[in-house]
N, C-alpha and C. Protein backbone atom coordinates (compact mmCIF):
# COMPACT_ATOMS: atom_id res chain seq x y z
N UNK A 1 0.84 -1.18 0.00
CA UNK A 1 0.00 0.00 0.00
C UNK A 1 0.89 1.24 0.00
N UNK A 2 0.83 1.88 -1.15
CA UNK A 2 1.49 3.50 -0.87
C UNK A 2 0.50 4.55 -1.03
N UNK A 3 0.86 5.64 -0.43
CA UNK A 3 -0.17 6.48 0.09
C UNK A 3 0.36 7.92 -0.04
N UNK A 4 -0.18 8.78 -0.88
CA UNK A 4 0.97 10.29 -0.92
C UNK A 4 -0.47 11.18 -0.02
N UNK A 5 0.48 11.74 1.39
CA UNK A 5 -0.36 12.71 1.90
C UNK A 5 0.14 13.69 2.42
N UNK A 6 -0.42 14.98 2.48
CA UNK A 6 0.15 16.17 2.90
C UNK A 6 0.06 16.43 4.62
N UNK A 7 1.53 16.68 5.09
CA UNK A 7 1.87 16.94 6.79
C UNK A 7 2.20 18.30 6.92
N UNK A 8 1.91 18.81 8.30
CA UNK A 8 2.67 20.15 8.50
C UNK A 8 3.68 19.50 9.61
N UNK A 9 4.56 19.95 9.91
CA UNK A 9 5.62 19.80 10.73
C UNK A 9 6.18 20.61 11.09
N UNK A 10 5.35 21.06 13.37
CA UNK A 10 5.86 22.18 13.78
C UNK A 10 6.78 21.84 14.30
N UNK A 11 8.41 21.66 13.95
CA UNK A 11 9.36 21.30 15.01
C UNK A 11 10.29 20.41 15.53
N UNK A 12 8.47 19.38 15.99
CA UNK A 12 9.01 18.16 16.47
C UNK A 12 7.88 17.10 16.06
N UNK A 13 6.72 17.52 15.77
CA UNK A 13 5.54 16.14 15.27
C UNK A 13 5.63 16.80 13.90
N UNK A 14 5.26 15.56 13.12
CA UNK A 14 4.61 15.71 11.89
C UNK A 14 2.94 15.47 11.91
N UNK A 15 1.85 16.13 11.46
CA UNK A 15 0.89 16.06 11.39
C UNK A 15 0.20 16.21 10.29
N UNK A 16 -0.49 14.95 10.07
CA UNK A 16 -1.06 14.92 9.01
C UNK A 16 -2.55 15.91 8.53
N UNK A 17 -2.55 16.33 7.41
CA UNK A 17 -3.55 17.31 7.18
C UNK A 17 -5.05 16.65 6.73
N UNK A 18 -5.41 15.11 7.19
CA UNK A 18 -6.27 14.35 6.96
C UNK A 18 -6.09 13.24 7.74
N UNK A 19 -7.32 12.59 8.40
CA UNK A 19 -7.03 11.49 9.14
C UNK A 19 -6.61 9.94 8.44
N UNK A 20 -5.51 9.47 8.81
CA UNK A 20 -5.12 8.23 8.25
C UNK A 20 -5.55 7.04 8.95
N UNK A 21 -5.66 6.35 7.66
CA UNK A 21 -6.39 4.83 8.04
C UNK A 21 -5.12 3.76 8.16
N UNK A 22 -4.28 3.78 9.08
CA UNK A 22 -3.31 3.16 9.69
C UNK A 22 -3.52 2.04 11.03
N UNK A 23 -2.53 0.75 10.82
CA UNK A 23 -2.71 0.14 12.12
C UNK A 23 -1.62 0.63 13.03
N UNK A 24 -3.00 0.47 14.60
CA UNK A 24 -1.84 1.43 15.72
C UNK A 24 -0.60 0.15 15.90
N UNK A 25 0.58 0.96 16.43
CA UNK A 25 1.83 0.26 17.22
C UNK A 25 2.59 -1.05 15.68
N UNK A 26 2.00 0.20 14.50
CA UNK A 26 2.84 -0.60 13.13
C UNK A 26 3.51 -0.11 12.96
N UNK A 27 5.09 -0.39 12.83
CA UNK A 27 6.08 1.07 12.10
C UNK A 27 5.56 0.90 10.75
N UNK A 28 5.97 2.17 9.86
CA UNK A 28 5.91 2.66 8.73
C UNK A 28 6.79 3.37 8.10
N UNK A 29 7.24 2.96 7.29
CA UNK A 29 8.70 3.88 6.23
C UNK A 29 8.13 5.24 5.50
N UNK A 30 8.88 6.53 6.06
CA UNK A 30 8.00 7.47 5.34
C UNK A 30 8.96 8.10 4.56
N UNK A 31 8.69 8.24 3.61
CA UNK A 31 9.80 9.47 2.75
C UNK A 31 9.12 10.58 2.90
N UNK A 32 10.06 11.81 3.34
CA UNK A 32 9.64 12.84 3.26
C UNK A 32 10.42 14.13 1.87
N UNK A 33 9.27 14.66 1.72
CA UNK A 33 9.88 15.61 0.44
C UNK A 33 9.14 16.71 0.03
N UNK A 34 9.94 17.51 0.08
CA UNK A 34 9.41 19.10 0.33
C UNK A 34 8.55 19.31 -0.50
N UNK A 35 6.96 19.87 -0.31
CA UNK A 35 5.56 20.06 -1.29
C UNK A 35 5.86 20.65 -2.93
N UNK A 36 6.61 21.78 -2.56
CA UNK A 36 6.97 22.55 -3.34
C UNK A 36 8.01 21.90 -4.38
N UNK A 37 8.19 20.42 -4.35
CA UNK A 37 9.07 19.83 -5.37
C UNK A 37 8.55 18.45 -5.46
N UNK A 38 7.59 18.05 -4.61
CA UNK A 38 6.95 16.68 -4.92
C UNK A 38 5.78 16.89 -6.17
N UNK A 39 6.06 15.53 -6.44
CA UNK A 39 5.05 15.61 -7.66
C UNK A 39 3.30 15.78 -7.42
N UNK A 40 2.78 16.39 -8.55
CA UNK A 40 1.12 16.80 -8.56
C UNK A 40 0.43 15.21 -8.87
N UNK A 41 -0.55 14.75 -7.93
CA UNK A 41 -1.27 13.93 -8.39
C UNK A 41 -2.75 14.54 -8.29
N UNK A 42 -3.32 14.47 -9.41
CA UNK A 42 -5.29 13.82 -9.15
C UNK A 42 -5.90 13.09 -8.85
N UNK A 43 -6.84 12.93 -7.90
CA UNK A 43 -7.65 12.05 -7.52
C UNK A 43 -7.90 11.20 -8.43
């Protein structure tokens, strides 16, 4: 399952700008990459 979603990040959490359908106490590999250079998708 890959999943492209938009976070704000004050600091020290990343927070997602929509609630995710994740299982609790699963790690997850995230790449992170700045909005302003990640690619445009459409629904």
């Amino acid at each position: 399952m890959n999943e492209l979603l938009s976070v704000t990040f004050d600091g020290s959490v990343l927070t997602p700008d929509k609630p995710l359908k994740l299982e609790r106490n699963k790690r997850y590999l995230i790449t992170i990459v700045p909005e302003e250079v990640a690619p445009v998708q459409n629904a």
